[in-house]
PDB file of N, CA and C in Angstrom:
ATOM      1  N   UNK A   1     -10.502  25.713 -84.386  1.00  0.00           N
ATOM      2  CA  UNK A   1     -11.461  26.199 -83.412  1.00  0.00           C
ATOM      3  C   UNK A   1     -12.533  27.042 -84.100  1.00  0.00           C
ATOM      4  N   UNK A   2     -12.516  28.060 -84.835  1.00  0.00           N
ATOM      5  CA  UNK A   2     -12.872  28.739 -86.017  1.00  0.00           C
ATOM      6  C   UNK A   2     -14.394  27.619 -86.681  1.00  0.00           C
ATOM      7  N   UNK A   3     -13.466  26.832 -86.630  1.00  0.00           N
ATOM      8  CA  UNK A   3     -14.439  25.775 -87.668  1.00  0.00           C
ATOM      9  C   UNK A   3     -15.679  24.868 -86.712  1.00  0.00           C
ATOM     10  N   UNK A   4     -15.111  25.160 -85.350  1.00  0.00           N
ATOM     11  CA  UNK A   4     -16.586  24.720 -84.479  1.00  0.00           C
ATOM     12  C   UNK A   4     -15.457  23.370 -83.376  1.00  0.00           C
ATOM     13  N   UNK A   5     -14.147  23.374 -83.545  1.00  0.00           N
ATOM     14  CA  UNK A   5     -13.604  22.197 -83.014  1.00  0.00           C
ATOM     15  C   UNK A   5     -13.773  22.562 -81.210  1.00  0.00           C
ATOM     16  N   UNK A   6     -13.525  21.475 -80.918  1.00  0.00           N
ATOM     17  CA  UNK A   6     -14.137  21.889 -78.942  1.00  0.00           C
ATOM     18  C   UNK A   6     -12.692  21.400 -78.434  1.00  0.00           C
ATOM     19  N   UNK A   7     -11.651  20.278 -78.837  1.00  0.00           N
ATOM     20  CA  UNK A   7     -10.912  20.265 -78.373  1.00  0.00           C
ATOM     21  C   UNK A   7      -9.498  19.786 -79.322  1.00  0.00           C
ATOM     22  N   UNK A   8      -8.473  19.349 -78.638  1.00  0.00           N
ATOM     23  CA  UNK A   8      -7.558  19.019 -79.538  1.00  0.00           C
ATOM     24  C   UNK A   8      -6.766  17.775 -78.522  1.00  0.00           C
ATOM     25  N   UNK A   9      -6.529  16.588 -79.806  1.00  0.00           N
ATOM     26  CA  UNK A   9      -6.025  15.265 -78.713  1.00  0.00           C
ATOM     27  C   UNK A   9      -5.225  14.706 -79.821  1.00  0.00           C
ATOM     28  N   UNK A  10      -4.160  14.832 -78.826  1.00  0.00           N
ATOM     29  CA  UNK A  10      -2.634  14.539 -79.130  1.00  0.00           C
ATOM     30  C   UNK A  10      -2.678  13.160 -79.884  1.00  0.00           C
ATOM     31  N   UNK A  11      -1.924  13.012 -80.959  1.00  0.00           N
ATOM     32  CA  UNK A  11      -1.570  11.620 -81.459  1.00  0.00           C
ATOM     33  C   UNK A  11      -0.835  10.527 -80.789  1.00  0.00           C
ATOM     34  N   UNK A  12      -0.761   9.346 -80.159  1.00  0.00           N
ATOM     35  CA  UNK A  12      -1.771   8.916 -80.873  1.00  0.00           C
ATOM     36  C   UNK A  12      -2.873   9.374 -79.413  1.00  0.00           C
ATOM     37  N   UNK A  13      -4.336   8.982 -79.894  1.00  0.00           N
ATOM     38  CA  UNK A  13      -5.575   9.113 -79.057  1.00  0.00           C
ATOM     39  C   UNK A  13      -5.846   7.995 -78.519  1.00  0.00           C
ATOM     40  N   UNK A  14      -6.002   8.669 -76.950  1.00  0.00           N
ATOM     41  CA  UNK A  14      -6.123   7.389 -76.007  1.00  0.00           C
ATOM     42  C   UNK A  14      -7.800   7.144 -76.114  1.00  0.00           C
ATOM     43  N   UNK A  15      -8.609   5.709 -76.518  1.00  0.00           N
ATOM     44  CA  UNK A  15      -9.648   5.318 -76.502  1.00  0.00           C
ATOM     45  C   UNK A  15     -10.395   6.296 -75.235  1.00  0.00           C
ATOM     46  N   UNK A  16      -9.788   6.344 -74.405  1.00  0.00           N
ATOM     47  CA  UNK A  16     -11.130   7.014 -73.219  1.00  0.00           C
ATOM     48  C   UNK A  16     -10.832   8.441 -73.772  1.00  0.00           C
ATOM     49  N   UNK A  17      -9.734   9.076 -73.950  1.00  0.00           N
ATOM     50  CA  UNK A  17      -9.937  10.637 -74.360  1.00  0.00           C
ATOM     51  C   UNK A  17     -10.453  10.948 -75.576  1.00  0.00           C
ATOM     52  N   UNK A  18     -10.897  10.365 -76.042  1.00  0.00           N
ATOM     53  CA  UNK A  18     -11.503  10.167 -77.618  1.00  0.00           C
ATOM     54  C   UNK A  18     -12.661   9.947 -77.013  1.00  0.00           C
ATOM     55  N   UNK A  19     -13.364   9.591 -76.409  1.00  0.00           N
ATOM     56  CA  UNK A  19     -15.025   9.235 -76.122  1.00  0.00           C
ATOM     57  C   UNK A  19     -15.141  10.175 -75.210  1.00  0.00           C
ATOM     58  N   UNK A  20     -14.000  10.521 -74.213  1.00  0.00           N
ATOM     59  CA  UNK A  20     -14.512  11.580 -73.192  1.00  0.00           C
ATOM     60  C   UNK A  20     -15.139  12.998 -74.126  1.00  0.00           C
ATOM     61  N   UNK A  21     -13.872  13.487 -75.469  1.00  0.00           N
ATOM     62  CA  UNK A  21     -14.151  14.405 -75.653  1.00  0.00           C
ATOM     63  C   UNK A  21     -15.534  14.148 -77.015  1.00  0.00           C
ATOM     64  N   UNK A  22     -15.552  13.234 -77.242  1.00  0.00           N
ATOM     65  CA  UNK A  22     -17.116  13.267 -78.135  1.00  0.00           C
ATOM     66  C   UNK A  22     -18.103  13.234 -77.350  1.00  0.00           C
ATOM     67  N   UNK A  23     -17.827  12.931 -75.970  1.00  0.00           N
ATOM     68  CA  UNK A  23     -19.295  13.268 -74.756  1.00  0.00           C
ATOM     69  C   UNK A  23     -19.417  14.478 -74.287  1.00  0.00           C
ATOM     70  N   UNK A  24     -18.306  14.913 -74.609  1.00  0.00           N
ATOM     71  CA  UNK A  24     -18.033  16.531 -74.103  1.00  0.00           C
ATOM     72  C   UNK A  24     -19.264  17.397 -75.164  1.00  0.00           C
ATOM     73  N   UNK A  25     -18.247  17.150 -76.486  1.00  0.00           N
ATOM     74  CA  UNK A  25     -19.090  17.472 -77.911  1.00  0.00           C
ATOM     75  C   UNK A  25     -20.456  17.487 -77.964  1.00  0.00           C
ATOM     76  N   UNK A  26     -20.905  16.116 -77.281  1.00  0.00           N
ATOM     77  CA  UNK A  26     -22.238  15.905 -77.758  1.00  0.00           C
ATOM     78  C   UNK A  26     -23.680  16.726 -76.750  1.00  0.00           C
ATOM     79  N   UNK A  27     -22.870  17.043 -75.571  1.00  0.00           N
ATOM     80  CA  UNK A  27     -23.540  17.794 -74.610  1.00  0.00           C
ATOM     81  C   UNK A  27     -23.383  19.091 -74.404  1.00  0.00           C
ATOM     82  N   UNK A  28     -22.369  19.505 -75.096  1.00  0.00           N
ATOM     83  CA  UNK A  28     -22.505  21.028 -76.232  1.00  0.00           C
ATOM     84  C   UNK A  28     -23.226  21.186 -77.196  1.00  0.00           C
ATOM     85  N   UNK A  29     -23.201  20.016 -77.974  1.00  0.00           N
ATOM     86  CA  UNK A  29     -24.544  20.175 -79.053  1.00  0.00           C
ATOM     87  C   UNK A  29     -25.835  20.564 -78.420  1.00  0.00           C
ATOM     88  N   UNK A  30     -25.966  19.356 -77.788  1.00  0.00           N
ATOM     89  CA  UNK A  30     -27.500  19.592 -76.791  1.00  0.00           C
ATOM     90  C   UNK A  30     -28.225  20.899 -76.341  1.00  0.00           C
ATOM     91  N   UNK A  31     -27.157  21.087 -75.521  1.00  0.00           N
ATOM     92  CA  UNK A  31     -27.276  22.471 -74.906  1.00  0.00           C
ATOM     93  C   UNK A  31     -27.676  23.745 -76.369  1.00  0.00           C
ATOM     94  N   UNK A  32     -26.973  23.396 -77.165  1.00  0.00           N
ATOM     95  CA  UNK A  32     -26.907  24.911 -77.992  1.00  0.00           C
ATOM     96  C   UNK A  32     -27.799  24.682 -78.849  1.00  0.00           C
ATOM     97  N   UNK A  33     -28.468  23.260 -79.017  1.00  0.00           N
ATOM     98  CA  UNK A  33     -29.331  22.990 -79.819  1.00  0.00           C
ATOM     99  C   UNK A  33     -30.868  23.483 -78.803  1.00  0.00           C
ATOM    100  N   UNK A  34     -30.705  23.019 -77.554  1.00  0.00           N
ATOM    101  CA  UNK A  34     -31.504  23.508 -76.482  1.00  0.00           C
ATOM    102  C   UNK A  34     -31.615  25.228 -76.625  1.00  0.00           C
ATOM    103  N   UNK A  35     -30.957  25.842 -76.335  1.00  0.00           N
ATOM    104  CA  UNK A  35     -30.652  26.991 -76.398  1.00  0.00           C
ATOM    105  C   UNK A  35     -31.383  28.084 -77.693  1.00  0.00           C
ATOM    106  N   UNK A  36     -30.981  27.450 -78.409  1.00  0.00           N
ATOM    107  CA  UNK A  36     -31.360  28.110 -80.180  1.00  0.00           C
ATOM    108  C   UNK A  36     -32.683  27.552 -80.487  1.00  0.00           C
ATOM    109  N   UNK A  37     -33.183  26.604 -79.851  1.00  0.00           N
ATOM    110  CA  UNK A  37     -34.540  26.256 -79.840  1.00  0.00           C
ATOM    111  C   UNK A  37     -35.664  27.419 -79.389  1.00  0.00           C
ATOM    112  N   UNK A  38     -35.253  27.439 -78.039  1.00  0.00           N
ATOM    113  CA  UNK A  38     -35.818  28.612 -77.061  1.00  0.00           C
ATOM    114  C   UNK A  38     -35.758  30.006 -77.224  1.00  0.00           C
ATOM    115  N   UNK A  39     -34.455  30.310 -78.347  1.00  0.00           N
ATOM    116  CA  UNK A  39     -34.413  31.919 -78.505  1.00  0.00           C
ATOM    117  C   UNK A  39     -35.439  32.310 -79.700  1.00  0.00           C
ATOM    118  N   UNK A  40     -35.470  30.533 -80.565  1.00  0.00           N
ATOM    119  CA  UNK A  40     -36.472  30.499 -82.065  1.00  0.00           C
ATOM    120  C   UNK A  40     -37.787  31.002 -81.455  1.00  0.00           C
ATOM    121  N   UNK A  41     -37.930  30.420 -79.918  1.00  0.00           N
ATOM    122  CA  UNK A  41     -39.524  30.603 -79.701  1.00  0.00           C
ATOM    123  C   UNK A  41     -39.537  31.677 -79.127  1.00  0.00           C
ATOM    124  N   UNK A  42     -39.003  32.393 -78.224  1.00  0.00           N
ATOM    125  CA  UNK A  42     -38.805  33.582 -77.948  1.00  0.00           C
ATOM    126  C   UNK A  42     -39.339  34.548 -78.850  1.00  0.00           C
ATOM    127  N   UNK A  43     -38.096  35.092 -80.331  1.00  0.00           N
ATOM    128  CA  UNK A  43     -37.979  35.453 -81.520  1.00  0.00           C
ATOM    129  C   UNK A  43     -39.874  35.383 -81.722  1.00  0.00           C
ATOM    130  N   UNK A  44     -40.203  34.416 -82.402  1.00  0.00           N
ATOM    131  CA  UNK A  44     -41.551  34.351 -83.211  1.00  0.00           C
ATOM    132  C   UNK A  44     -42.824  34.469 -81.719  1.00  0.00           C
ATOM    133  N   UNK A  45     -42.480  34.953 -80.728  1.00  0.00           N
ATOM    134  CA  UNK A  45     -43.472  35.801 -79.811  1.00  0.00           C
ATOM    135  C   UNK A  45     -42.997  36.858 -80.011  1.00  0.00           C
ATOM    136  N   UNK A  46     -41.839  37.492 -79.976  1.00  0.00           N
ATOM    137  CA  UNK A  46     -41.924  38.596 -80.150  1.00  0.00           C
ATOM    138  C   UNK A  46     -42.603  39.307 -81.595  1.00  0.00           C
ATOM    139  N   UNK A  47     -42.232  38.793 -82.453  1.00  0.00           N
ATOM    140  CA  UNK A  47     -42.676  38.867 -84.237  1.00  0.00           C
ATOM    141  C   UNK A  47     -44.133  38.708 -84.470  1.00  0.00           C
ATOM    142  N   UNK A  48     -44.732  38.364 -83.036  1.00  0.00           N
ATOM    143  CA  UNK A  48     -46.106  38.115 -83.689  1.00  0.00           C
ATOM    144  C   UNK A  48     -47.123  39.479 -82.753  1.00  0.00           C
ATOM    145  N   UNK A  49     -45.983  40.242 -81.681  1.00  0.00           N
ATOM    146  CA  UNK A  49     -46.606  41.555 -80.779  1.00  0.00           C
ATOM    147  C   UNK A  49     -47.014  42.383 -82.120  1.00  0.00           C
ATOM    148  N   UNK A  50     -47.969  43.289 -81.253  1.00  0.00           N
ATOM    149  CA  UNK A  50     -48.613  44.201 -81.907  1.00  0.00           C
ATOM    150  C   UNK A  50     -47.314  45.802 -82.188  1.00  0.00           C
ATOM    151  N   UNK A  51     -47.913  46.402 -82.371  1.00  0.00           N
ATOM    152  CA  UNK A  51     -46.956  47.191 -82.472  1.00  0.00           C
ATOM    153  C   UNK A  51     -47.289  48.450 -80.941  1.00  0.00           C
ATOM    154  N   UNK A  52     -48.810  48.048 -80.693  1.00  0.00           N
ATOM    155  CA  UNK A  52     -48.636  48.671 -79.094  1.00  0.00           C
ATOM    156  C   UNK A  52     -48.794  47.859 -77.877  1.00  0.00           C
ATOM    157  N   UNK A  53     -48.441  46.343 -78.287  1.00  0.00           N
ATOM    158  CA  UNK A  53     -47.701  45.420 -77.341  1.00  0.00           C
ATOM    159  C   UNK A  53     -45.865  45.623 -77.332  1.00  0.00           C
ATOM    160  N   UNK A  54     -45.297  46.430 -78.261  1.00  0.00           N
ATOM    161  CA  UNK A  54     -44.045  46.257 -78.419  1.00  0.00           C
ATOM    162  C   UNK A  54     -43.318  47.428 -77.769  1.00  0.00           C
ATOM    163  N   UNK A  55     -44.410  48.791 -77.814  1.00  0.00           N
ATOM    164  CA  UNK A  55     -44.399  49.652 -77.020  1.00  0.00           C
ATOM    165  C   UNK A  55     -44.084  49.364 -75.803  1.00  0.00           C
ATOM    166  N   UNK A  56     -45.239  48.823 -74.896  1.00  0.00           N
ATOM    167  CA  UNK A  56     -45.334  48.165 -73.867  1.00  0.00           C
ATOM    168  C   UNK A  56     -43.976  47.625 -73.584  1.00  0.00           C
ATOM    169  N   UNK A  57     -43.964  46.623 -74.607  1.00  0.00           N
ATOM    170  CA  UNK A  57     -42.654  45.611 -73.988  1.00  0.00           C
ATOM    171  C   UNK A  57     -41.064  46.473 -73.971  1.00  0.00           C
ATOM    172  N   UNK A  58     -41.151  47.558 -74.877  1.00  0.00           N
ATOM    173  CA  UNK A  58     -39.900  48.757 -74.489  1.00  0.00           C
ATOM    174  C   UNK A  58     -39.762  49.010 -73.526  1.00  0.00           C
ATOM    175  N   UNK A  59     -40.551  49.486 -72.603  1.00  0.00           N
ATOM    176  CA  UNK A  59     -40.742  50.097 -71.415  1.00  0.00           C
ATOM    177  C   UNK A  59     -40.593  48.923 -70.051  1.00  0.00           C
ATOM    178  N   UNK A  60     -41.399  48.131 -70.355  1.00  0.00           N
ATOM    179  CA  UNK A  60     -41.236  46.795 -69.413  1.00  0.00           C
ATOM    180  C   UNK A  60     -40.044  46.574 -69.329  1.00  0.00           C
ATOM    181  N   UNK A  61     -39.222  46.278 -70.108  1.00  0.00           N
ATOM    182  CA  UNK A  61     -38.026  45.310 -69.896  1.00  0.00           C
ATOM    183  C   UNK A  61     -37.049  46.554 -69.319  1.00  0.00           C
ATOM    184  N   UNK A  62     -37.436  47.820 -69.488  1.00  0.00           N
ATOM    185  CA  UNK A  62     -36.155  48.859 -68.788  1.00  0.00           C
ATOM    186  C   UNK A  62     -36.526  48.658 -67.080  1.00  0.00           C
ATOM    187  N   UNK A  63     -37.543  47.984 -66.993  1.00  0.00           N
ATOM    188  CA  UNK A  63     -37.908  47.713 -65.248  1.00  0.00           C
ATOM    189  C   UNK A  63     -39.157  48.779 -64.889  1.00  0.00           C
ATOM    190  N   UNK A  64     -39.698  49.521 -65.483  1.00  0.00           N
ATOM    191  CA  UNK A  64     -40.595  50.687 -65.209  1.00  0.00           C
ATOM    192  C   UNK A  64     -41.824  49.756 -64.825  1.00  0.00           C
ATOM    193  N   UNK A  65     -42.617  50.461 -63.600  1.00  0.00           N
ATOM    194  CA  UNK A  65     -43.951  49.363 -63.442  1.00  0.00           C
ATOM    195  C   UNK A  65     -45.182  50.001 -64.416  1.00  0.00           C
ATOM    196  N   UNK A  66     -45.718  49.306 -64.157  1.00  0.00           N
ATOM    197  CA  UNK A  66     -47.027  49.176 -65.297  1.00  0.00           C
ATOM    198  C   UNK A  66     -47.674  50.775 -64.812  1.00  0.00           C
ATOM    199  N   UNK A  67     -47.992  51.087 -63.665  1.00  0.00           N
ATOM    200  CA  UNK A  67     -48.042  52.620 -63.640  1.00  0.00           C
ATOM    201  C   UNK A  67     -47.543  53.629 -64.342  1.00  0.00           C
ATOM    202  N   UNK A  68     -46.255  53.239 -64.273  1.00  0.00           N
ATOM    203  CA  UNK A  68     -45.516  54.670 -65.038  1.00  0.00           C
ATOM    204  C   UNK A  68     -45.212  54.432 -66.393  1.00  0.00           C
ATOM    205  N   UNK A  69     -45.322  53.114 -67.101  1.00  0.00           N
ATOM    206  CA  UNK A  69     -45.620  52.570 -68.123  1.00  0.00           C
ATOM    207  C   UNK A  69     -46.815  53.234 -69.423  1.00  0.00           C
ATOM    208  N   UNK A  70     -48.068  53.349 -67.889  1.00  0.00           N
ATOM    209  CA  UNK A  70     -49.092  53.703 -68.795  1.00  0.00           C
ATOM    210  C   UNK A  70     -49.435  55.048 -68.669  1.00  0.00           C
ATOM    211  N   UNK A  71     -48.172  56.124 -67.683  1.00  0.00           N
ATOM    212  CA  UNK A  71     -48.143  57.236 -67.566  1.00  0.00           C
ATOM    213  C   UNK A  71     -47.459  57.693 -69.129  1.00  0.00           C
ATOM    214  N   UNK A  72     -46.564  57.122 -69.343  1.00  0.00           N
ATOM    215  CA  UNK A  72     -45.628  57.350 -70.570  1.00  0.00           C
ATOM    216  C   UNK A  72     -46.566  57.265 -71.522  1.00  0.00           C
ATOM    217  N   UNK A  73     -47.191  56.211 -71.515  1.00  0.00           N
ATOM    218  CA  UNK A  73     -48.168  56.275 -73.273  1.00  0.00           C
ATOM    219  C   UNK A  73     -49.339  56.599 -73.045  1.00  0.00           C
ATOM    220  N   UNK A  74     -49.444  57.103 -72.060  1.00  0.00           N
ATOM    221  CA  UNK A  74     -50.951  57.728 -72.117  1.00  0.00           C
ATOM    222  C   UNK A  74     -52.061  56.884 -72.091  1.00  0.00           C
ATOM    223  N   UNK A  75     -52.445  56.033 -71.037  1.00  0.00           N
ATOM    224  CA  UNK A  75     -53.078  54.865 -70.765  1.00  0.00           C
ATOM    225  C   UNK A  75     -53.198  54.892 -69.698  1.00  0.00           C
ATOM    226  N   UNK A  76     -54.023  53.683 -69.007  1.00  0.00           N
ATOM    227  CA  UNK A  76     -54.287  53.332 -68.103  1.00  0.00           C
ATOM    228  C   UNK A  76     -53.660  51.697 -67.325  1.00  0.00           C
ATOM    229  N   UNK A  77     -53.138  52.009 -66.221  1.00  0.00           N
ATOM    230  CA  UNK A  77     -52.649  50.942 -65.705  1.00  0.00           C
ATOM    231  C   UNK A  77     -53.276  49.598 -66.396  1.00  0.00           C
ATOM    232  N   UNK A  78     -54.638  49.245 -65.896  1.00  0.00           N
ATOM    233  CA  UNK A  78     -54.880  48.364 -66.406  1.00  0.00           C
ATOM    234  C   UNK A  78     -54.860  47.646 -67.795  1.00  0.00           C
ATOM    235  N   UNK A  79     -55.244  49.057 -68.733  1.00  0.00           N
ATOM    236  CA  UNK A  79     -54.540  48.324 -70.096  1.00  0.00           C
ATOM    237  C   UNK A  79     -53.334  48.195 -70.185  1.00  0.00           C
ATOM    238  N   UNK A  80     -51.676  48.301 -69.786  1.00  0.00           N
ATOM    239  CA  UNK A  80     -50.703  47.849 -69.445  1.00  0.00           C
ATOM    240  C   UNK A  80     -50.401  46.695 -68.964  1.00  0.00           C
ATOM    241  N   UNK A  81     -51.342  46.270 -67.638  1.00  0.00           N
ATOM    242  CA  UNK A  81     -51.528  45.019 -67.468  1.00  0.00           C
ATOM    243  C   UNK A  81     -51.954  43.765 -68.198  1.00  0.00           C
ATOM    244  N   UNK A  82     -53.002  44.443 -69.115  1.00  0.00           N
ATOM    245  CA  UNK A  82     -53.695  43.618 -70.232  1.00  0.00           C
ATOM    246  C   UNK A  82     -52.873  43.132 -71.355  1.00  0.00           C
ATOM    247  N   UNK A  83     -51.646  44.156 -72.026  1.00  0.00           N
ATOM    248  CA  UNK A  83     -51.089  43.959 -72.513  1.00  0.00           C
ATOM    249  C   UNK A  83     -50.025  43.563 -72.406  1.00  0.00           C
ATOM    250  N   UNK A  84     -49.182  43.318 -71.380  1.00  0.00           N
ATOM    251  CA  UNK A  84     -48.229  42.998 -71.041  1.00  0.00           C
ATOM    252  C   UNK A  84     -48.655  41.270 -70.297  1.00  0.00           C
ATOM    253  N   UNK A  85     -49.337  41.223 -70.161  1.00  0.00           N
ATOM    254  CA  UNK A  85     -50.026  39.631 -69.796  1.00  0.00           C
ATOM    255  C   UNK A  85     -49.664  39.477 -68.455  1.00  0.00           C
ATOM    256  N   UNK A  86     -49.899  40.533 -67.739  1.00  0.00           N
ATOM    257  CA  UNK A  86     -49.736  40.774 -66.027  1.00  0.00           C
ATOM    258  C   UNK A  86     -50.895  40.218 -65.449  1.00  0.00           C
TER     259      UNK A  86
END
């Protein structure tokens, strides 16, 4: 399991549980290949923020609105909005 195995089938292997579980396999791949795709693109938006877009995005993601956002850094709502792509 350690090594990435998804299931385990008893000797001998019945033809359909042998294809069931490589369809199983293969739509776990998908998914995590899906998955790790989207966190890659995620990742390199975040890597490419400014460093007072990243500010911003500290504060955003704790749920604070763009008001009290730009109360904290000393700004104005609207540049909060600007930067945060509101």
């Amino acid at each position: 399991m350690k090594a990435g195995a998804t299931d385990f089938l008893p000797k001998p292997v019945c033809d359909a549980d042998l294809l069931r579980a490589i369809g199983l396999a293969f739509e776990r791949a998908v998914q995590t290949r899906a998955t790790r795709r989207e966190l890659d693109w995620l990742r390199d938006r975040v890597d490419r923020l400014t460093p007072r877009e990243r500010e911003v995005m500290a504060l955003v993601v704790t749920g604070l609105l763009n008001k009290r956002v730009a109360s904290e850094l000393g700004t104005v709502e609207q540049m909060i909005k600007a930067l945060a792509g509101a």
